[in-house]
Structures are given as structure tokens and as C-alpha cells.
N, C-alpha and C. Protein backbone atom coordinates (compact mmCIF):
# COMPACT_ATOMS: atom_id res chain seq x y z
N UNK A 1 102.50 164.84 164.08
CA UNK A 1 102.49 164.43 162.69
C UNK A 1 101.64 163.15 162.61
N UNK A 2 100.96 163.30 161.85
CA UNK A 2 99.50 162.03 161.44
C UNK A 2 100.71 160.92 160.66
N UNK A 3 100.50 159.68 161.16
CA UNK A 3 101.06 158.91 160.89
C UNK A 3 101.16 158.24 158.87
N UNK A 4 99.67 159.14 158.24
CA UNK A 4 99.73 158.92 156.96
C UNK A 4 100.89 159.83 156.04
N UNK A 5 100.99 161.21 156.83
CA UNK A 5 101.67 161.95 156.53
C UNK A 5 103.50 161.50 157.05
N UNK A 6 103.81 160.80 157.74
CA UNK A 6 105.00 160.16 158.10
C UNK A 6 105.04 159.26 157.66
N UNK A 7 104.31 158.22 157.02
CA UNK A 7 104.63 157.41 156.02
C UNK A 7 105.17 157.78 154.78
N UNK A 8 104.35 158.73 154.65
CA UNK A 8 104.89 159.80 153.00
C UNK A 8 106.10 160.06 153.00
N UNK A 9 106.62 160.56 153.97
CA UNK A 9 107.59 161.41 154.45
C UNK A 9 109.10 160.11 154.10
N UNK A 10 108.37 159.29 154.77
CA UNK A 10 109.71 158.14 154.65
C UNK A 10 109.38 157.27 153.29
N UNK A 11 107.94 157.58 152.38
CA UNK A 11 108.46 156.60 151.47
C UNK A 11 108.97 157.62 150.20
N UNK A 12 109.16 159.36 150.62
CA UNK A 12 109.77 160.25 149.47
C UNK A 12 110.88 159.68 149.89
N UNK A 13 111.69 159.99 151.03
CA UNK A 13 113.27 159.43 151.26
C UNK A 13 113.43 157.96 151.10
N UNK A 14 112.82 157.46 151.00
CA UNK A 14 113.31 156.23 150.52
C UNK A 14 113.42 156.35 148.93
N UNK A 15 112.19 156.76 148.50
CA UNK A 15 112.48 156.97 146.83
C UNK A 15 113.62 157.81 146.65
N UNK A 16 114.21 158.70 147.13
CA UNK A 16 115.08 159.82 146.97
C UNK A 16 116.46 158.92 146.92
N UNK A 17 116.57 158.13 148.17
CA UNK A 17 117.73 157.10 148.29
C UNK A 17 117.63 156.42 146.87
N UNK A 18 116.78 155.91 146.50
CA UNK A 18 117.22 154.59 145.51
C UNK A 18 117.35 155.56 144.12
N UNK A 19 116.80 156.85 144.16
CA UNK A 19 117.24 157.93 142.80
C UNK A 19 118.77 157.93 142.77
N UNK A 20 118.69 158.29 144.00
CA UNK A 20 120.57 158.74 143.99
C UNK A 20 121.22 157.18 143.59
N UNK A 21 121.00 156.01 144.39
CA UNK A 21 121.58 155.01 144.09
C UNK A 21 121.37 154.66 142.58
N UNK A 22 120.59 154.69 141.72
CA UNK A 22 120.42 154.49 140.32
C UNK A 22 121.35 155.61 139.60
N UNK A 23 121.16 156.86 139.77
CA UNK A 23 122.13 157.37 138.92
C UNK A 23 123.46 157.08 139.37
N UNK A 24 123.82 156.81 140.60
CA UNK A 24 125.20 156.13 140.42
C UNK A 24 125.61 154.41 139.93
N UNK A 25 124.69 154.00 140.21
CA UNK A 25 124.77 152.92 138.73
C UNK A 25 124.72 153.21 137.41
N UNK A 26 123.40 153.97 137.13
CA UNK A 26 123.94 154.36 135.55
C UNK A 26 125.61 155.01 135.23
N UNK A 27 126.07 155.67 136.06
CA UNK A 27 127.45 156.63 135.94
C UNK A 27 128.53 155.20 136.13
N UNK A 28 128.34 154.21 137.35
CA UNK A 28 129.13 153.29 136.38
C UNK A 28 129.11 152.11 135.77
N UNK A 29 127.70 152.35 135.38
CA UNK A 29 127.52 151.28 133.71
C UNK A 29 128.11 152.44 132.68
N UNK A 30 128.08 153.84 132.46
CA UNK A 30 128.68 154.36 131.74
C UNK A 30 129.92 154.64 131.50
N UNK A 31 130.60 154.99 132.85
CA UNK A 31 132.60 154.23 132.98
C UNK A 31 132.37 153.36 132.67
N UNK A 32 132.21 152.32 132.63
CA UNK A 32 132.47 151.12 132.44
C UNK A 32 132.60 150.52 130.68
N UNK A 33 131.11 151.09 130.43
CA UNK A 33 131.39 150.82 128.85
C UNK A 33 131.69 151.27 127.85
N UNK A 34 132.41 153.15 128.65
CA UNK A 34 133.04 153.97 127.86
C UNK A 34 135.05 152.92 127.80
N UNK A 35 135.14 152.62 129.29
CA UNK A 35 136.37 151.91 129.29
C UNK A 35 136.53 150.68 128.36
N UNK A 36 135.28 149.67 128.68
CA UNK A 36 135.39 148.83 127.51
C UNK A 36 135.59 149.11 125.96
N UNK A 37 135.40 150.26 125.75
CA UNK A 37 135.05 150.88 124.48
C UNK A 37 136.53 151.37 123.77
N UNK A 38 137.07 152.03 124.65
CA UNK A 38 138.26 152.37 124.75
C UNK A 38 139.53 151.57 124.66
N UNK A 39 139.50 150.61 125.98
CA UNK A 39 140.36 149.79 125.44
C UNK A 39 140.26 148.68 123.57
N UNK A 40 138.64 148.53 123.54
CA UNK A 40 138.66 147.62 122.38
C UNK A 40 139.36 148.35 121.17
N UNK A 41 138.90 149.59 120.98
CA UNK A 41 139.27 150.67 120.09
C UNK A 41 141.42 150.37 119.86
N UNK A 42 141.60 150.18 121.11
CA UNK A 42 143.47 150.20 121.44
C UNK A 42 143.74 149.14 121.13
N UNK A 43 142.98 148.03 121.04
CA UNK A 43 143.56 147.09 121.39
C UNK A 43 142.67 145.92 120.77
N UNK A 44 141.95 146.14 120.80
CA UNK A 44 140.77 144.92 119.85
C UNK A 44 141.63 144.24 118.66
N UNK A 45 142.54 144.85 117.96
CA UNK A 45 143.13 144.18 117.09
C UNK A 45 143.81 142.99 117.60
N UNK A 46 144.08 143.22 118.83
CA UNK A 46 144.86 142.03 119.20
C UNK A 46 144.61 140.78 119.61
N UNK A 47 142.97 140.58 119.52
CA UNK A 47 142.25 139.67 120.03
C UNK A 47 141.80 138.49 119.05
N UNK A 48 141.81 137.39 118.96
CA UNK A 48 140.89 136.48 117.77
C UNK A 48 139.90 136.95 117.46
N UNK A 49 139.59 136.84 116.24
CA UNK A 49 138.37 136.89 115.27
C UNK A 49 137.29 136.58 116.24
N UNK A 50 137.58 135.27 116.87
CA UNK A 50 136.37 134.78 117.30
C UNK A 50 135.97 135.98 118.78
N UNK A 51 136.84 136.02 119.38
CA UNK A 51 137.12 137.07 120.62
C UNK A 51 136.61 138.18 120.22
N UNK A 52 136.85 138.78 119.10
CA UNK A 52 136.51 140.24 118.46
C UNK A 52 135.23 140.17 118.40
N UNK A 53 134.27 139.06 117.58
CA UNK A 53 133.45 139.02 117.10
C UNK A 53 132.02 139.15 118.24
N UNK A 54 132.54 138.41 119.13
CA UNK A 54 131.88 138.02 120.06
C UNK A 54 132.26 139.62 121.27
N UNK A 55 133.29 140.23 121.56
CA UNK A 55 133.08 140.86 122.52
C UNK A 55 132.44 142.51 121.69
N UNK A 56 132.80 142.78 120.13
CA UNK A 56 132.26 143.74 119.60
C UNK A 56 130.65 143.61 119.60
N UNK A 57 130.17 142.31 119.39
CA UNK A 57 128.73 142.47 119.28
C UNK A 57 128.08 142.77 120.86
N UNK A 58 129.19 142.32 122.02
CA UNK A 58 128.04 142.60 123.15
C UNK A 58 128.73 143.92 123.88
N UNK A 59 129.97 144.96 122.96
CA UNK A 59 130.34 146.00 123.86
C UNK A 59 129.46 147.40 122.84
N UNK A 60 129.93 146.79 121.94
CA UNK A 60 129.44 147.76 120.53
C UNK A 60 128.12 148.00 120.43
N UNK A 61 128.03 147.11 120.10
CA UNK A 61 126.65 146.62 119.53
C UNK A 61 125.19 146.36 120.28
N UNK A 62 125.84 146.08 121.86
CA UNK A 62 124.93 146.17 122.71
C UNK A 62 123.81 145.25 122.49
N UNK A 63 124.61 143.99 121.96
CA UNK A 63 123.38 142.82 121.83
C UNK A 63 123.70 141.67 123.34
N UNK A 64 122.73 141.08 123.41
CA UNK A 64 121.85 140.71 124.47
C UNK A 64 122.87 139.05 124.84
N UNK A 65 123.58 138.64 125.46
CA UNK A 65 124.18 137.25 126.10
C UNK A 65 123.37 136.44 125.09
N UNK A 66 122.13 136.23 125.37
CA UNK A 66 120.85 135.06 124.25
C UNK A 66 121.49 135.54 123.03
N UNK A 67 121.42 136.87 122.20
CA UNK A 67 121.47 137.03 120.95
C UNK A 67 122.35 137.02 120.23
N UNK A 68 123.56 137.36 120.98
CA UNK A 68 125.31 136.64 120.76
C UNK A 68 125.55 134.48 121.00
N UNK A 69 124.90 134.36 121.94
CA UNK A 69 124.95 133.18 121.98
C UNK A 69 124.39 132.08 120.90
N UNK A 70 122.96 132.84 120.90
CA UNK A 70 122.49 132.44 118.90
C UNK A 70 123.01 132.28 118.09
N UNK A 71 123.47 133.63 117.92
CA UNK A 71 124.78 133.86 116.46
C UNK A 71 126.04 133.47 116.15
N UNK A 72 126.44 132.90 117.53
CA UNK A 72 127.51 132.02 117.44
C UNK A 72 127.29 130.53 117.84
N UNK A 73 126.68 130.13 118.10
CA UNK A 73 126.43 128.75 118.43
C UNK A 73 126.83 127.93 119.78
N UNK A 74 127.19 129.37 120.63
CA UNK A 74 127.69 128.79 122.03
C UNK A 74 126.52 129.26 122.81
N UNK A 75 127.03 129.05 124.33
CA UNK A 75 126.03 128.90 125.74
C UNK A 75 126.04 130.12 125.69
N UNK A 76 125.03 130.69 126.47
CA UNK A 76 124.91 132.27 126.91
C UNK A 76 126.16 132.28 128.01
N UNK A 77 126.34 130.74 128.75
CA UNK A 77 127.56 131.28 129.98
C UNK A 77 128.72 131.03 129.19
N UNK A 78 128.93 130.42 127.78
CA UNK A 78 130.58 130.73 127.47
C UNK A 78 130.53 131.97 126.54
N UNK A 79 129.47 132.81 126.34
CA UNK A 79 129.74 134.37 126.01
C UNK A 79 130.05 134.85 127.02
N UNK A 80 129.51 134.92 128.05
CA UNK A 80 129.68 135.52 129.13
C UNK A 80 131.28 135.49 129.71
N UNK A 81 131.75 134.03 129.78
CA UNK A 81 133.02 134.15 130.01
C UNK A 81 134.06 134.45 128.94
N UNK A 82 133.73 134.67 127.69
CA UNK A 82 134.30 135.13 126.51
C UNK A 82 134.51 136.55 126.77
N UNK A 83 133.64 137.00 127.24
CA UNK A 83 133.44 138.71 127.42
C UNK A 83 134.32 139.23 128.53
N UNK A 84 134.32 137.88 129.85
CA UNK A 84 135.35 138.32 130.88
C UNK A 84 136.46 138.42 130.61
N UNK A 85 136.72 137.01 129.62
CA UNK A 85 138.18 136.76 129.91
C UNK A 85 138.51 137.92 128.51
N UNK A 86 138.08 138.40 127.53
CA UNK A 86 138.28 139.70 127.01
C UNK A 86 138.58 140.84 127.48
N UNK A 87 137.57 141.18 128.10
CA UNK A 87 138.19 142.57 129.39
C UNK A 87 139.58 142.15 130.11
N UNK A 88 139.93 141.10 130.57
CA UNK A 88 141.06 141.04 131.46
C UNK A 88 142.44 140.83 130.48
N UNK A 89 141.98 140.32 129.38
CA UNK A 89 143.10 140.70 128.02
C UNK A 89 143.36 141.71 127.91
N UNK A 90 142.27 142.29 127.66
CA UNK A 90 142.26 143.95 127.30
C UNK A 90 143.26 145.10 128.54
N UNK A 91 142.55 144.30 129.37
CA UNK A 91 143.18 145.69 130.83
C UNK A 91 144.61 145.10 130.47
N UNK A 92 144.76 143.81 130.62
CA UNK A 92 146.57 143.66 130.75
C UNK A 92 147.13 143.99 129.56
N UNK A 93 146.80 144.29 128.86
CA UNK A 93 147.60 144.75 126.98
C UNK A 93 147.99 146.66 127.63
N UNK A 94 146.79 147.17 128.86
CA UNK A 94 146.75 148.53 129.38
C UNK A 94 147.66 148.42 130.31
N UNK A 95 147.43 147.31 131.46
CA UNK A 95 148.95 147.63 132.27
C UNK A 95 149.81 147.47 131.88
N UNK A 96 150.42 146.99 130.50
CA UNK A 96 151.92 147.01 130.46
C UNK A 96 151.64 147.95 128.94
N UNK A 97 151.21 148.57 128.48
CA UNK A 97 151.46 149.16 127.26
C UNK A 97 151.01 150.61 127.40
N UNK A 98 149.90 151.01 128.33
CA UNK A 98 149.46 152.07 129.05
C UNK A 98 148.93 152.93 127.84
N UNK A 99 148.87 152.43 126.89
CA UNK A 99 148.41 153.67 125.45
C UNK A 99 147.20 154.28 125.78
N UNK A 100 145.85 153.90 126.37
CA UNK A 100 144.82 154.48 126.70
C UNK A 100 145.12 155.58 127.65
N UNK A 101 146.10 155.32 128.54
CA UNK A 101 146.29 156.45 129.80
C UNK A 101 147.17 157.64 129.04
N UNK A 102 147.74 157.09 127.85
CA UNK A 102 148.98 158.05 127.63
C UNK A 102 147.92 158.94 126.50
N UNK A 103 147.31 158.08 125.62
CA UNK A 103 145.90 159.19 125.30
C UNK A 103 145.27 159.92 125.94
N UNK A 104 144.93 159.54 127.22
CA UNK A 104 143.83 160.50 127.58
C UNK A 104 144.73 161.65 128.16
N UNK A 105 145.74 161.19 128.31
CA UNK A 105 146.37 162.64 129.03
C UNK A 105 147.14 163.36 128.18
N UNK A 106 147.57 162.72 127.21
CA UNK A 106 147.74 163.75 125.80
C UNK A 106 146.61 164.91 125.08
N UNK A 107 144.81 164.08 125.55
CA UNK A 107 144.20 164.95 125.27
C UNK A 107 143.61 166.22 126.65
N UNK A 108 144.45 165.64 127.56
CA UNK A 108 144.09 166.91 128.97
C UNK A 108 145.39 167.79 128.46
N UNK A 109 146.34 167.75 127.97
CA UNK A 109 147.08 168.49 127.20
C UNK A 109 146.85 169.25 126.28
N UNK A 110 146.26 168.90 125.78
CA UNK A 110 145.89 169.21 123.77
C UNK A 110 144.47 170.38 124.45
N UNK A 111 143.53 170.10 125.70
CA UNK A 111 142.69 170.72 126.19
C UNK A 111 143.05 172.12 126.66
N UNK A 112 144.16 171.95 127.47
CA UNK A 112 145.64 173.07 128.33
C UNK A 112 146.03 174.18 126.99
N UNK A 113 146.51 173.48 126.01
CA UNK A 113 146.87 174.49 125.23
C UNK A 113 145.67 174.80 124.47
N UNK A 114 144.37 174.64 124.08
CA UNK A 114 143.58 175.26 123.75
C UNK A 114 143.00 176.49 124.71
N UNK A 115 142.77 175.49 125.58
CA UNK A 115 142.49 176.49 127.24
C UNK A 115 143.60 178.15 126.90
N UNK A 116 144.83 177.98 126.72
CA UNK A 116 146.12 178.84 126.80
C UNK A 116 145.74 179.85 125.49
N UNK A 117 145.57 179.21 124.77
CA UNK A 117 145.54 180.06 122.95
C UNK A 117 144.30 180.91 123.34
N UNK A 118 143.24 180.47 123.51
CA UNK A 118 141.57 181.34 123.98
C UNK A 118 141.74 182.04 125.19
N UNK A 119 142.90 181.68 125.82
CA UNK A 119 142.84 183.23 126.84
C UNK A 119 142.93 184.52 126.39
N UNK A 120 142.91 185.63 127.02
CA UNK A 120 143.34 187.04 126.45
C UNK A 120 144.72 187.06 126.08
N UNK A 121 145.32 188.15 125.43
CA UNK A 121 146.27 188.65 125.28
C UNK A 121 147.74 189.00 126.25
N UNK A 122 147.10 189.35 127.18
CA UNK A 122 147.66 189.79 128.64
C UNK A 122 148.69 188.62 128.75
N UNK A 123 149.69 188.78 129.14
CA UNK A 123 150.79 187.41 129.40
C UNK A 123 151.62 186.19 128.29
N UNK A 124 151.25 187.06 127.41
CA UNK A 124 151.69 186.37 125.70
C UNK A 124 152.94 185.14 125.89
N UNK A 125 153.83 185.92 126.43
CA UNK A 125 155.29 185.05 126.38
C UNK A 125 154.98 184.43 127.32
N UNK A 126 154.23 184.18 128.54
CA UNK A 126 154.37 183.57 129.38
C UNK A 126 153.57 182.30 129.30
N UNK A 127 152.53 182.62 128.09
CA UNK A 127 151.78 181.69 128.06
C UNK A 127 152.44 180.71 126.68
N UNK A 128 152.93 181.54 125.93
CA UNK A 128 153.66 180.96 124.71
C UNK A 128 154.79 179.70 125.18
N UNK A 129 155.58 180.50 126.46
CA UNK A 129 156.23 179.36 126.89
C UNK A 129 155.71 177.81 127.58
N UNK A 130 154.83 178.63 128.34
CA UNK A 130 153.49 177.14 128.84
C UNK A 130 153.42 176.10 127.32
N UNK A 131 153.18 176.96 126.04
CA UNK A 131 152.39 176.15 125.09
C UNK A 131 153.60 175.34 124.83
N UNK A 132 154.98 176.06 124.74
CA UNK A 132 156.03 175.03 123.99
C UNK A 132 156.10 173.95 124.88
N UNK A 133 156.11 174.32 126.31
CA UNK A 133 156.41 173.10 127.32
C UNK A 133 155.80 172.16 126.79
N UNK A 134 153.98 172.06 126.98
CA UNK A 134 153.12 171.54 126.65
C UNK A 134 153.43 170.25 125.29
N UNK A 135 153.75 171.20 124.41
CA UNK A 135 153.86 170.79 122.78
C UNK A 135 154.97 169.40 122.87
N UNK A 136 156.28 169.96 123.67
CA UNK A 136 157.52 169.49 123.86
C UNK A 136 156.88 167.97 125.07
N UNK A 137 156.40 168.00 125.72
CA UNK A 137 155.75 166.74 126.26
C UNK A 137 155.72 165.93 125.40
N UNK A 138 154.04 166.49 124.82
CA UNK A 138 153.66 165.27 124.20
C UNK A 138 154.24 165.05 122.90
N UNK A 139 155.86 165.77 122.68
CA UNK A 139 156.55 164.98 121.51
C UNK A 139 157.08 164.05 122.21
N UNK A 140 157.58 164.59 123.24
CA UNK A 140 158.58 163.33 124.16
C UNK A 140 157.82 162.10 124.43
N UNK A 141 156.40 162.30 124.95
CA UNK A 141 155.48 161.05 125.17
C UNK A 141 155.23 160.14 123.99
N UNK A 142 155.09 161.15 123.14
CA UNK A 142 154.85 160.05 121.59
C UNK A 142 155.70 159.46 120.31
């Protein structure tokens, strides 16, 4: 192997490595600001005006540390720690109140009995009983 052709060779796998490594950054910059999103949605009410204002424009809104810091008249580093100490409000309002977890698995439920209704015919009562179980949960959960 000609050494121009083994250079190639290692700078496709190297590009190949840092592909894979980028889409798993994008996947969790996207957990991440689907979670932020989520909890604010649960729970944002519970935060100051000023807290709200400031963590909706940089979760929501997707404006820039500088362009929040402008608009409010603080440092780009006390948005920044505005935004931390927000998320860690936020998660602890989730460990002890758990409403985001008890949503999402109300809707892997609500998914189950759709899943159940669009099956065939074949197994009616058996599936009818699945649905009441189902139903009977998430009254008990909610």
C-alpha cells in the first residue's frame, strides 16, 4: 500500500470517528434541551419572574449568553449561573414531585392501549382486559 493511499485510509477513519462523535453530541444537546424543556413546561411556574425570564429566553428561545445578558443588564457569567442554578431548581422540584416521569410513562401507557385497540380482532377479551388494567393505572397514578 503506497503510503498516499494509507494516509487516505486513516484520514476517512478519522473523519468517520469524529462523524460518529458529533452525532452523539448533537443526540445529547437534544436530551438535554428536550429535558430542559420539559421540566420548564412542569415547573417554570415556580421560578421568579426574573429566573423565568432569563432561563425561557436562553432554553426557549435559544438566545445567545451576550443577548440575554444585554436584555437584562447582567454579566454573560451571572446568566450563565442563572441558567445553572435554574436547571438544578428545576431537577429538584423532579426528584421530589416526579410529575415529568409520571407523564412520560402515562404516555408509554396511553401508547400500549393504542398499540392494543389497532391490533386485530383475534383475542378481544384478552386484550380488553389489558386495556382496563392499563386505564385503571393511570387513574390510580393520577
Amino acid at each position: 500500500m503506497t503510503p498516499d493511499i494509507r494516509y487516505s485510509m486513516i484520514t476517512k477513519v478519522s473523519l468517520l470517528f469524529c462523524i460518529l462523535d458529533c452525532r452523539e453530541l448533537v443526540w445529547w444537546i437534544l436530551e438535554k434541551i428536550f429535558r430542559q424543556t420539559l421540566l420548564y413546561d412542569f415547573y417554570g411556574e415556580l421560578l421568579t419572574e426574573h429566573q423565568r425570564n432569563i432561563y425561557e429566553d436562553a432554553v426557549c428561545h435559544d438566545m445567545s449568553l451576550s443577548e440575554i445578558a444585554q436584555q437584562q443588564g447582567i454579566s454573560r457569567q451571572g446568566v450563565h449561573d442563572m441558567i445553572k442554578r435554574c436547571d438544578k431548581i428545576l431537577m429538584d422540584y423532579e426528584d421530589k414531585l416526579k410529575l415529568v416521569q409520571k407523564f412520560m410513562n402515562a404516555r408509554e401507557t396511553v401508547r400500549e392501549i393504542v398499540t392494543l385497540t389497532e391490533a386485530g380482532t383475534e383475542q378481544v377479551p384478552d386484550k380488553m382486559n389489558r386495556i382496563r388494567n392499563l386505564a385503571q393505572e393511570l387513574l390510580e397514578e393520577w
